[in-house]
Protein backbone atom coordinates (compact mmCIF):
# COMPACT_ATOMS: atom_id res chain seq x y z
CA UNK A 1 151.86 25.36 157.60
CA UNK A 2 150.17 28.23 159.37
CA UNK A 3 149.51 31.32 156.89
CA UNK A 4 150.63 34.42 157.08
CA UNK A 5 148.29 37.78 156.15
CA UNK A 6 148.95 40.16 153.60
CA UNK A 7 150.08 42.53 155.88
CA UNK A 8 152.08 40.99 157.81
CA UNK A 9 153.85 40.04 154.81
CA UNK A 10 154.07 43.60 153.59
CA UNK A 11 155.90 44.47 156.62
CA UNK A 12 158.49 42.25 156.19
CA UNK A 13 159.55 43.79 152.97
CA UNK A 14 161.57 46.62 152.05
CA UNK A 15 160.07 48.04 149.02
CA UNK A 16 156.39 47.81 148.08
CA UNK A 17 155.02 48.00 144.60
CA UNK A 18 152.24 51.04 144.05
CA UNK A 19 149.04 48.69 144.03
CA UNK A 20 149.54 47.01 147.11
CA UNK A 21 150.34 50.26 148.78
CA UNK A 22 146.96 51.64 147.41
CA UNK A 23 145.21 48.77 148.96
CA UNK A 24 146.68 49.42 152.58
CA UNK A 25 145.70 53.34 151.99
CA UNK A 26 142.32 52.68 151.17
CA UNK A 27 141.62 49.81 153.69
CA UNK A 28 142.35 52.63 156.65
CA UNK A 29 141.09 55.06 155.42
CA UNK A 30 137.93 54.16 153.73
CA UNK A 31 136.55 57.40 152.93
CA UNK A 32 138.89 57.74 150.33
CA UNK A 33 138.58 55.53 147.23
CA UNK A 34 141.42 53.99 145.02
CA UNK A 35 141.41 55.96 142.46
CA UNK A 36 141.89 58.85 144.39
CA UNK A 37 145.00 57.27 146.42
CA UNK A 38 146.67 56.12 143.04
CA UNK A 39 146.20 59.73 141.61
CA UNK A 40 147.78 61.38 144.73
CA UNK A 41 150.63 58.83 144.46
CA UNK A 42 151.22 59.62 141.08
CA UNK A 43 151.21 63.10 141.40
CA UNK A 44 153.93 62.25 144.37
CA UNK A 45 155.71 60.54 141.56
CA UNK A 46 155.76 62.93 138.92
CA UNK A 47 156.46 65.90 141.34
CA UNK A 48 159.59 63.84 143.09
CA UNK A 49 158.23 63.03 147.02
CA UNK A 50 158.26 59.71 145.89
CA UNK A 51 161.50 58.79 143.89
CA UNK A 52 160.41 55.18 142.54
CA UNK A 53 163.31 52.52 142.78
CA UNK A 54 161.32 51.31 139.40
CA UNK A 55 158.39 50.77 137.66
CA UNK A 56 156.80 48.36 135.07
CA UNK A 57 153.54 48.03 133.56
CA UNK A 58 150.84 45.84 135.27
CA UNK A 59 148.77 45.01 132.11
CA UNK A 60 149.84 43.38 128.97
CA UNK A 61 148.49 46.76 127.02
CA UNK A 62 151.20 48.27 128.68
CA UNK A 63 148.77 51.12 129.79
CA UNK A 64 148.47 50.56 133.68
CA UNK A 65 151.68 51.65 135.67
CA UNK A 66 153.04 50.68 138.91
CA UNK A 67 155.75 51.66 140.95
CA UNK A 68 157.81 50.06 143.36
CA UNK A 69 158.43 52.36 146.36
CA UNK A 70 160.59 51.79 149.74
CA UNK A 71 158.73 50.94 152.41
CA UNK A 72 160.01 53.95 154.82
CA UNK A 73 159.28 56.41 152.42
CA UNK A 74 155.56 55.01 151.90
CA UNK A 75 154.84 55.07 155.64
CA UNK A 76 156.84 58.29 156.16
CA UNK A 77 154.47 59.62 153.41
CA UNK A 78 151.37 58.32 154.97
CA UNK A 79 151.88 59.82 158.01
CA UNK A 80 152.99 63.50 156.89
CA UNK A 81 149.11 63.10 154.95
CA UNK A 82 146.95 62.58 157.99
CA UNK A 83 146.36 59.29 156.33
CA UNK A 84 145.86 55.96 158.77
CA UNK A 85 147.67 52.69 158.69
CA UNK A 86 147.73 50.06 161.36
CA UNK A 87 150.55 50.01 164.16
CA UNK A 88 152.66 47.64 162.80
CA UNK A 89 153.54 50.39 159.73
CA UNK A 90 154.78 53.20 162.05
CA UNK A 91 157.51 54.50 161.64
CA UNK A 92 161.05 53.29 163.29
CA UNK A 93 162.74 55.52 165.95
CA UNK A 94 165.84 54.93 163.65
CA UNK A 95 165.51 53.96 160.28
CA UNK A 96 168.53 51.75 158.74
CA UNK A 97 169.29 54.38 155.82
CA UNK A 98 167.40 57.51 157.17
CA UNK A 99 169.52 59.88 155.84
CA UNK A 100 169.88 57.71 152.29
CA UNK A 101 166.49 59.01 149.56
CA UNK A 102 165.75 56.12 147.58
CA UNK A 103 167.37 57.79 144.76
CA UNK A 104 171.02 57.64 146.41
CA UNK A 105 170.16 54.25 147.16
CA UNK A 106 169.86 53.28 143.71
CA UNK A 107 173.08 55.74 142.51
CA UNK A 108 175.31 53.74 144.86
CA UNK A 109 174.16 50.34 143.99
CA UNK A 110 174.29 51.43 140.18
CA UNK A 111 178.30 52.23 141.02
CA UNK A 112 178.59 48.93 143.08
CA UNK A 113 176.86 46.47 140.34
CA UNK A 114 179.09 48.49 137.87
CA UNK A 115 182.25 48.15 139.40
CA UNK A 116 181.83 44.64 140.12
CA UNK A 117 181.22 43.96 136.54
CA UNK A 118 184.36 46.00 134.94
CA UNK A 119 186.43 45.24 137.84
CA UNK A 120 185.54 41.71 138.83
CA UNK A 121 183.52 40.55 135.67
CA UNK A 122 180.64 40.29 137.49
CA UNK A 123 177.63 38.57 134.87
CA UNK A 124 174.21 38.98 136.62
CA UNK A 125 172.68 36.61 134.17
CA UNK A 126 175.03 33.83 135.50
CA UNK A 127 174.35 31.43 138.38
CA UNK A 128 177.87 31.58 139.49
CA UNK A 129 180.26 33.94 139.65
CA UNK A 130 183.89 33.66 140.46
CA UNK A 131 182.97 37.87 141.81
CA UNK A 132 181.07 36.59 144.39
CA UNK A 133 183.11 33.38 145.75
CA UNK A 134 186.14 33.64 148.20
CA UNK A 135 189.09 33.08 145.25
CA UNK A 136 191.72 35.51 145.09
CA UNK A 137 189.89 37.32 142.12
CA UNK A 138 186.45 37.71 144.40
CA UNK A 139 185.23 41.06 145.15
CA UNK A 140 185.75 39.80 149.17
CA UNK A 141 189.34 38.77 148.30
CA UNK A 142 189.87 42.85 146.59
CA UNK A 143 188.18 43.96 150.02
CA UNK A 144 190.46 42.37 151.90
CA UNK A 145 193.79 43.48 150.28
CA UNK A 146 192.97 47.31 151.03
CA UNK A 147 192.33 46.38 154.57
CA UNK A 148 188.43 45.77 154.79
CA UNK A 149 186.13 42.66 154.57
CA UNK A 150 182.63 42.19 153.81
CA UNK A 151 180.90 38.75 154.24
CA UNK A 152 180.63 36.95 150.73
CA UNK A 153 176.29 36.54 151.49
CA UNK A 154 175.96 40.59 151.83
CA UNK A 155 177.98 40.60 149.04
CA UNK A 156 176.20 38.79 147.35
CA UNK A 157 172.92 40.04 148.70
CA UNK A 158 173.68 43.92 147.53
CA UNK A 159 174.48 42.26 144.35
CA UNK A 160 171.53 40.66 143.45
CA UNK A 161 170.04 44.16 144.67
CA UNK A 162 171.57 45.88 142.20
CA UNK A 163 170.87 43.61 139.29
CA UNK A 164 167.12 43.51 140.23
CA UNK A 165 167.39 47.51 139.87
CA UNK A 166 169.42 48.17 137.18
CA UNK A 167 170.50 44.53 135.64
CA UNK A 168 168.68 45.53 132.20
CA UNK A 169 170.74 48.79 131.94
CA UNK A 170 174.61 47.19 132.01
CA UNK A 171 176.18 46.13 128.92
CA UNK A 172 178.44 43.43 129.20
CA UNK A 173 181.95 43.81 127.12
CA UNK A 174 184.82 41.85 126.54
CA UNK A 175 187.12 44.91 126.66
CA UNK A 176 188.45 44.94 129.68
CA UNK A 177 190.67 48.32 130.92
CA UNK A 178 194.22 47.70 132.15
């Protein structure tokens, strides 16, 4: 099985967390150390050029943040710093949500995650869900009667999106609205 570098890896993603961020920063651009790329990100952070999709605590002291940023937005970033990174993190001519911040992002799959779980009784905690399937009482099947469609695998795939982001935050009730 042949391997695959950490790099290349990263590029596949869509978000990256903080740390392995830092340690693309500081391999190009050497001069710079660590610590000073994880201050300037957290300043970035706290002063809202960087709008974290979340963030959770690396050590078990809880002391050590991290952040997990979108990819675009770390490479867009970069580049608007002077700071290096190999060719395969430039930029695209087009990004897929270029005119989305991660913040909006997160909004609309905050009102998707919680409209599938009033509406269709979506559980994110469950490894099925009747939401997600092709019955009549499937979020597809509700597409499909106001005249759209949506495959049920992007569906699902925004879905487990959304739970990853904001899972934790919904309360599940057993009153439902009429």
């Amino acid at each position: 099985m042949p391997t695959v570098d950490f790099e290349t890896e990263m590029n596949y993603l869509e978000s990256w967390n903080s740390s392995e961020f830092l340690v693309i920063l500081n391999k190009y651009n050497p001069e710079k150390d660590l610590q000073f790329f994880d201050r300037i990100i957290r300043s970035a952070v706290e002063t809202r050029k960087f709008v974290p999709l979340r963030s959770h605590f690396l050590d078990r002291e809880g002391t050590r943040l991290n952040f997990v940023l979108m990819k675009y937005d770390c490479i867009k970033w970069a580049h608007s710093h002077g700071f290096i990174l190999p060719d395969k993190f430039a930029l695209p001519k087009q990004p897929l949500n270029s005119d989305m911040t991660a913040t909006e992002r997160s909004t609309i799959l905050k009102i998707l995650i919680g409209m599938a779980a009033d509406k269709y009784e979506y559980n994110h905690k469950a490894s099925k869900n009747t939401a997600t399937g092709t019955n009549k009482t499937s979020i597809r099947a509700g597409l499909q009667r106001v005249g759209l469609d949506a495959d049920e695998s992007t569906i699902k795939k925004y879905l487990d999106e959304a739970s990853e982001l904001h899972g934790d935050e919904i309360k599940i009730t057993s009153n439902k609205p009429n």
